[in-house]
N, C-alpha and C. Protein backbone atom coordinates (compact mmCIF):
# COMPACT_ATOMS: atom_id res chain seq x y z
N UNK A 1 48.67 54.05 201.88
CA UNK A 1 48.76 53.20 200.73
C UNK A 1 50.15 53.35 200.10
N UNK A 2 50.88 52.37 200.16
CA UNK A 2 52.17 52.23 199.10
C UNK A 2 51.93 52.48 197.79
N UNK A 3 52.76 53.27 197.15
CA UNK A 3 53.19 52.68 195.64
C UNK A 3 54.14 52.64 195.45
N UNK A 4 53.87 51.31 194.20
CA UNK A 4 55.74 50.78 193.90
C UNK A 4 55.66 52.27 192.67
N UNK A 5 57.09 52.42 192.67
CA UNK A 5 57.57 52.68 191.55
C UNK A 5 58.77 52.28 190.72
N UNK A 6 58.94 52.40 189.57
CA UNK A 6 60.14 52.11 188.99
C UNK A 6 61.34 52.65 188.95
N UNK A 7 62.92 51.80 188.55
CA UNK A 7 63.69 52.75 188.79
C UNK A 7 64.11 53.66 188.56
N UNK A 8 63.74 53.93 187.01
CA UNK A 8 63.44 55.39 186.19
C UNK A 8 62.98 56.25 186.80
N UNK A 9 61.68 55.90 187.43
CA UNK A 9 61.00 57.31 188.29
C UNK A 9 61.65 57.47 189.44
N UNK A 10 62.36 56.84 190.13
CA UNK A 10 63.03 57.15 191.43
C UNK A 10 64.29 58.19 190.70
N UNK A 11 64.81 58.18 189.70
CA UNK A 11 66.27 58.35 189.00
C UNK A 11 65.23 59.92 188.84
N UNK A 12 64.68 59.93 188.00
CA UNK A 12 63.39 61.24 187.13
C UNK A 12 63.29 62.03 189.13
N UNK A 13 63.00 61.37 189.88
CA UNK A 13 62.66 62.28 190.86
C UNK A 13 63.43 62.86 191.48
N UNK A 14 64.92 62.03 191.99
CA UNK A 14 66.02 62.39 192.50
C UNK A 14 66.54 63.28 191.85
N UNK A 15 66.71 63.53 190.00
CA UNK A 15 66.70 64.54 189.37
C UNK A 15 66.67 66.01 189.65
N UNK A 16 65.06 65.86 189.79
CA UNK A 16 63.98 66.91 190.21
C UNK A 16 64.18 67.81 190.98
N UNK A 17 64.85 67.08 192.03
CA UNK A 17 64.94 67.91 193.21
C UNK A 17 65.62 69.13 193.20
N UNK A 18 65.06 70.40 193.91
CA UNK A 18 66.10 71.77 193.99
C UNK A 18 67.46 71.35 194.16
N UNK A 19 68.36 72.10 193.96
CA UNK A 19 69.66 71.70 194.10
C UNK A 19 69.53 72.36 195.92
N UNK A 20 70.21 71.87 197.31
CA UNK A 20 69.79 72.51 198.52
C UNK A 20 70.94 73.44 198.65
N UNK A 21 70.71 74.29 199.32
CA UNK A 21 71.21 75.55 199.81
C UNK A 21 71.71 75.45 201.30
N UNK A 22 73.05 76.15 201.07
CA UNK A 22 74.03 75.89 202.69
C UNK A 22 73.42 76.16 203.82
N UNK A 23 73.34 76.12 204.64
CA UNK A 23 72.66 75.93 206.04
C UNK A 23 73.46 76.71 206.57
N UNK A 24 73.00 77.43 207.89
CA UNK A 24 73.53 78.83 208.24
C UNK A 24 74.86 77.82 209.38
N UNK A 25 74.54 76.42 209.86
CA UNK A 25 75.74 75.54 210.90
C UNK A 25 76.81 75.99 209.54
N UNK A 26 76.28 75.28 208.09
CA UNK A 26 77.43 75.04 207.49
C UNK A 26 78.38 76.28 207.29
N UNK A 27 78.01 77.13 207.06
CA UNK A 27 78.49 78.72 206.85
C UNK A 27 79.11 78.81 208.00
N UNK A 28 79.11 78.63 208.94
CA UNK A 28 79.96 78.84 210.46
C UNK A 28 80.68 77.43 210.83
N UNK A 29 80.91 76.59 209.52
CA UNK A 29 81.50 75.35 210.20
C UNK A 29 82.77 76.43 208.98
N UNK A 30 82.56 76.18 207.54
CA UNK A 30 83.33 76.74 206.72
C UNK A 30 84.20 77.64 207.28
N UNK A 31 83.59 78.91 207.79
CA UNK A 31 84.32 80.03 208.49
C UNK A 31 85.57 79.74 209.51
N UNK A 32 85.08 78.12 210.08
CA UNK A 32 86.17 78.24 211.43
C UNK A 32 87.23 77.48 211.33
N UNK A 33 86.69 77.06 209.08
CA UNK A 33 88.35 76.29 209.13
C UNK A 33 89.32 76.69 208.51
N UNK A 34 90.75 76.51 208.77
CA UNK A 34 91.51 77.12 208.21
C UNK A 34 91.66 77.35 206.55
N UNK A 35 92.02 78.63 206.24
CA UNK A 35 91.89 79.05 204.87
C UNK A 35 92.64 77.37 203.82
N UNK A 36 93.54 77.77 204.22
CA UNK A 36 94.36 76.55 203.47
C UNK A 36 93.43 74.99 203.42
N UNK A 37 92.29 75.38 203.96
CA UNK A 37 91.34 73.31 203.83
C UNK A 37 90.11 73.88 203.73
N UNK A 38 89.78 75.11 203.95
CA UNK A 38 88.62 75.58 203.68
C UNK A 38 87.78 74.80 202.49
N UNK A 39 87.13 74.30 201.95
CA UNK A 39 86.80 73.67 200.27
C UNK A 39 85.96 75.26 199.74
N UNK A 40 86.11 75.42 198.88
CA UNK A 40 85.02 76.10 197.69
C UNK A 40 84.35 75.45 196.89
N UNK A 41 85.07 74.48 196.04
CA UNK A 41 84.18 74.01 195.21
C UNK A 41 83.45 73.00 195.77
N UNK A 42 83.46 72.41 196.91
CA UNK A 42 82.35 71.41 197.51
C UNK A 42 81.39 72.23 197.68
N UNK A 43 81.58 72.94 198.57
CA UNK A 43 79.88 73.81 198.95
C UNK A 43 79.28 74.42 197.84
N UNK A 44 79.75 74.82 196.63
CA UNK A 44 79.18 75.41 195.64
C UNK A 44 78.34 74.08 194.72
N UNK A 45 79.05 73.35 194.61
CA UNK A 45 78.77 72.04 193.74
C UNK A 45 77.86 71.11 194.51
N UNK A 46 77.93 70.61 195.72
CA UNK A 46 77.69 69.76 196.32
C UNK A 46 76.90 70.44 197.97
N UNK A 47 76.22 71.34 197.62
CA UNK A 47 75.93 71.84 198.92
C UNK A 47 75.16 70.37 200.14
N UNK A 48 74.48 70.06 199.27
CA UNK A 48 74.00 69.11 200.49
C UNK A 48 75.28 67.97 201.46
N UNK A 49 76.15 67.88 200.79
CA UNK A 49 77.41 67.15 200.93
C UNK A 49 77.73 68.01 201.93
N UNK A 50 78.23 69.06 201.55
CA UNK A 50 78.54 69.98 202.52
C UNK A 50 78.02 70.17 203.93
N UNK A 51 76.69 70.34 203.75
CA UNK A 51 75.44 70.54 205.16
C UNK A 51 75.98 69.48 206.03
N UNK A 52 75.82 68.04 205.29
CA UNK A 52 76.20 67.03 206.22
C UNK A 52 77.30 66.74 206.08
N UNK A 53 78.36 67.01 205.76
CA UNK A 53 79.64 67.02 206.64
C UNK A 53 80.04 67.82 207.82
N UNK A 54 79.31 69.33 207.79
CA UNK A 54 79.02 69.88 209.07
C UNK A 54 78.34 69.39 209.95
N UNK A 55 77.37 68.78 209.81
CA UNK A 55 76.70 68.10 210.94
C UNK A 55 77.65 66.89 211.45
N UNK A 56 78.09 66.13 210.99
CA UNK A 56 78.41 64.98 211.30
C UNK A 56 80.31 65.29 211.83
N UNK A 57 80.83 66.33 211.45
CA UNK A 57 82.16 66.93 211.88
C UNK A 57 82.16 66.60 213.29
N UNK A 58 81.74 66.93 214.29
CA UNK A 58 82.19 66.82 215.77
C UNK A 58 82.17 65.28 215.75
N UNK A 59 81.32 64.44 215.48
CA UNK A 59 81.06 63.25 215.43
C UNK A 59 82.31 62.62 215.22
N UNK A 60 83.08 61.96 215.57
CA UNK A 60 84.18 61.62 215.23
C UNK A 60 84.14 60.23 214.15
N UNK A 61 83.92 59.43 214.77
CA UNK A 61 83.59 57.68 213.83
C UNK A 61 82.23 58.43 212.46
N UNK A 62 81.65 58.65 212.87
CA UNK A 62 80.28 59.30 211.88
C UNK A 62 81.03 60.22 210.93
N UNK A 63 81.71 61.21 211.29
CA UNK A 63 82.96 62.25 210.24
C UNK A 63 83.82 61.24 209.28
N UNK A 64 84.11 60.35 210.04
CA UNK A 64 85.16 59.42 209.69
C UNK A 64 84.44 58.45 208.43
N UNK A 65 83.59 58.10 208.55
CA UNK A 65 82.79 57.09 208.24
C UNK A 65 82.24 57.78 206.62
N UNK A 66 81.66 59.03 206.87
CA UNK A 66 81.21 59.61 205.58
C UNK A 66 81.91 59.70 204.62
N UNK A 67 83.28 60.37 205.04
CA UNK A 67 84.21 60.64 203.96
C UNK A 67 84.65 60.06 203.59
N UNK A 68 84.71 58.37 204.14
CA UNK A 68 85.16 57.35 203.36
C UNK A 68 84.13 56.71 202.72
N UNK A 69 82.71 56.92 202.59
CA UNK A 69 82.02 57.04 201.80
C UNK A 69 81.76 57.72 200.31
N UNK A 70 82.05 59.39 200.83
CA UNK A 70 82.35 59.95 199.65
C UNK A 70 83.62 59.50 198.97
N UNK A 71 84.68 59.18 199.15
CA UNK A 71 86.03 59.13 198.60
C UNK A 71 86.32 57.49 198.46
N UNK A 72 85.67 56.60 198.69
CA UNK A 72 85.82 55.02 198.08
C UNK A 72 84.50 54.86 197.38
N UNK A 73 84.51 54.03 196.27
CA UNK A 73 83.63 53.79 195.50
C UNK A 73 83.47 51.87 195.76
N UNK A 74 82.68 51.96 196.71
CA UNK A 74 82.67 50.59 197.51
C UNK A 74 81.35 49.53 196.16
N UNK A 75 81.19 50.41 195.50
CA UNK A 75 79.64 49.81 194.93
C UNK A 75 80.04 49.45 193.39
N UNK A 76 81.63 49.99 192.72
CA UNK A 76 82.12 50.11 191.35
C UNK A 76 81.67 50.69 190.40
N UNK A 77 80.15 51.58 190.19
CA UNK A 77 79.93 52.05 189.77
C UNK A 77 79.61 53.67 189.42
N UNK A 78 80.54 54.28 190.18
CA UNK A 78 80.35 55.71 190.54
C UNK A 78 81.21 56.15 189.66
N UNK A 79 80.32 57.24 189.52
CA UNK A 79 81.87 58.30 188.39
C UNK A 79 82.96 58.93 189.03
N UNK A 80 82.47 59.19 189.85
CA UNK A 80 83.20 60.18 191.15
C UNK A 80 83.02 61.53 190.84
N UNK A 81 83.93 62.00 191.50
CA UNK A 81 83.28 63.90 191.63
C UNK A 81 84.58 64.31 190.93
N UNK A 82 83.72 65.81 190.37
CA UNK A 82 85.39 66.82 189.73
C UNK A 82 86.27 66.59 190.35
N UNK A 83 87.37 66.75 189.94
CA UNK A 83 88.58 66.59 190.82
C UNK A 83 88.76 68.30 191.74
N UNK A 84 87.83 68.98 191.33
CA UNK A 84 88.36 70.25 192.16
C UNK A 84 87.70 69.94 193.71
N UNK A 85 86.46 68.97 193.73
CA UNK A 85 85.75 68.57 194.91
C UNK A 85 86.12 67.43 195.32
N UNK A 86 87.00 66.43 194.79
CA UNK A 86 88.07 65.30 194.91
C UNK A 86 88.93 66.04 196.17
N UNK A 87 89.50 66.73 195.27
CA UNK A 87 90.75 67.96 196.04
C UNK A 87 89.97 68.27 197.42
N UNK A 88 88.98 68.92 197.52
CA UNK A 88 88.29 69.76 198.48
C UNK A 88 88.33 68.55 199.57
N UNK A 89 87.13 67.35 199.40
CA UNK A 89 87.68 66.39 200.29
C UNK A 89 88.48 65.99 201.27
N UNK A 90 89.90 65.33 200.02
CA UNK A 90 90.46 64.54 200.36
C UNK A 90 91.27 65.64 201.30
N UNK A 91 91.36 66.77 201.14
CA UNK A 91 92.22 67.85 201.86
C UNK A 91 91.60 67.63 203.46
N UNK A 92 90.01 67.77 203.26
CA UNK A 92 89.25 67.99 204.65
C UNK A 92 89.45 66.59 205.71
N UNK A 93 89.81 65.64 204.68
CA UNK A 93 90.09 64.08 205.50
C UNK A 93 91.07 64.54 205.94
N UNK A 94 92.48 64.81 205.39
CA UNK A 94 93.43 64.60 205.90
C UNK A 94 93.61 65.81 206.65
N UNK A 95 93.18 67.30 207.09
CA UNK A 95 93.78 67.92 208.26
C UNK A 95 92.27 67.47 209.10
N UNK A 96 91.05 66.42 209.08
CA UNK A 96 90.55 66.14 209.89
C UNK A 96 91.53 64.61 210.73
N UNK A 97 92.33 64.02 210.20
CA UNK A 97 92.86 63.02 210.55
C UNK A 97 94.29 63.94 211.10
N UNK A 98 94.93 64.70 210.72
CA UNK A 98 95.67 65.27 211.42
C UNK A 98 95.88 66.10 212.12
N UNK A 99 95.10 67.19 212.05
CA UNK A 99 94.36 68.04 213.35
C UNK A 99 93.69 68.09 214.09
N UNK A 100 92.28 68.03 213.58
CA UNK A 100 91.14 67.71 213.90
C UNK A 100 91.29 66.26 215.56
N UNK A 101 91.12 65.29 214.83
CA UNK A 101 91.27 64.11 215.45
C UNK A 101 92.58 63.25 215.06
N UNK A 102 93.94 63.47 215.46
CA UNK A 102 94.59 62.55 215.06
C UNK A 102 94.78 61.43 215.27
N UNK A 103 94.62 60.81 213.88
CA UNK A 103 94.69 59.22 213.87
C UNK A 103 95.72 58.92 213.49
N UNK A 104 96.25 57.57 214.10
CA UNK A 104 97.79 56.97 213.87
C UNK A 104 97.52 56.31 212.52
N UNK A 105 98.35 56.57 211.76
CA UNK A 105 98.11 55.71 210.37
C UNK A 105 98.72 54.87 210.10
N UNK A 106 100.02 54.60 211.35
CA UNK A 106 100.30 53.04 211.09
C UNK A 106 100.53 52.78 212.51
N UNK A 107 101.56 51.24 212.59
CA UNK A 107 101.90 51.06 213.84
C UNK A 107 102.61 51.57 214.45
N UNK A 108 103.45 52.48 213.78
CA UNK A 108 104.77 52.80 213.94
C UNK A 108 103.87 54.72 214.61
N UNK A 109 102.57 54.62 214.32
CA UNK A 109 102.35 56.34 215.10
C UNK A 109 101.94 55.43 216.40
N UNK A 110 101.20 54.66 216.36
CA UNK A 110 100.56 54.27 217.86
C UNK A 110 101.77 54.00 218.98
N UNK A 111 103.53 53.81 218.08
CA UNK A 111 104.58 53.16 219.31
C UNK A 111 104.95 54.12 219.45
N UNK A 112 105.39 55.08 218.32
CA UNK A 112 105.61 56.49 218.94
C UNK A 112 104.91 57.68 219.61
N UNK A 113 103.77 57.07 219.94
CA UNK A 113 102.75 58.16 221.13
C UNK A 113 102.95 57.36 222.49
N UNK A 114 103.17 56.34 222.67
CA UNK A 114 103.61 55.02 223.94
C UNK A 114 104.59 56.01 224.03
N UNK A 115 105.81 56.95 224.27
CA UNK A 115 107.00 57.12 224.00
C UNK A 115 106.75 58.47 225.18
């Protein structure tokens, strides 16, 4: 049997919920990245964020895809996050776009890998 509910009670329940706790992948994804991109304040603040960015890390398009989720506000109504988990992020995009998996960010990387 369905029930509807309202959007208050969906908001009241999402609330509710325990705040989740790091996952033993995430603790060994953290560990294997370099100190300097490591985040702190994401996993403390945002643990579930965290969990699934470890999961979805090897994933390349799926890695790719999230964090431009978290970091564009495609919908206009988001507050966005502290800037200390802003920071944490946008750090993890960019040595995932430059280490991790490098992506050409313009035309001018794709003519100079032809080379």
């Amino acid at each position: 049997m369905l029930v509807a509910i309202t959007a208050e009670e969906m908001v009241v329940q999402r609330r509710s919920q325990p705040p989740a706790t790091l996952q033993p992948e995430t603790i060994r994804w953290l560990a294997q990245l370099p100190a300097g991109v490591r985040p702190t304040a994401l996993p403390t603040q945002y643990p579930r964020i965290a969990n699934h960015l470890a999961l979805v890390w090897p994933d390349h398009k799926a890695c790719l895809a999230y964090m431009d989720e978290l970091l564009l506000d495609r919908r206009g109504s988001r507050h966005g996050f502290p800037i200390e988990v802003a920071l944490d992020l946008a750090g993890l995009k960019d040595h995932y776009e430059t280490k991790v998996h490098p992506t050409p960010q313009t035309v001018w990387d794709l003519i100079s890998k032809g080379r």
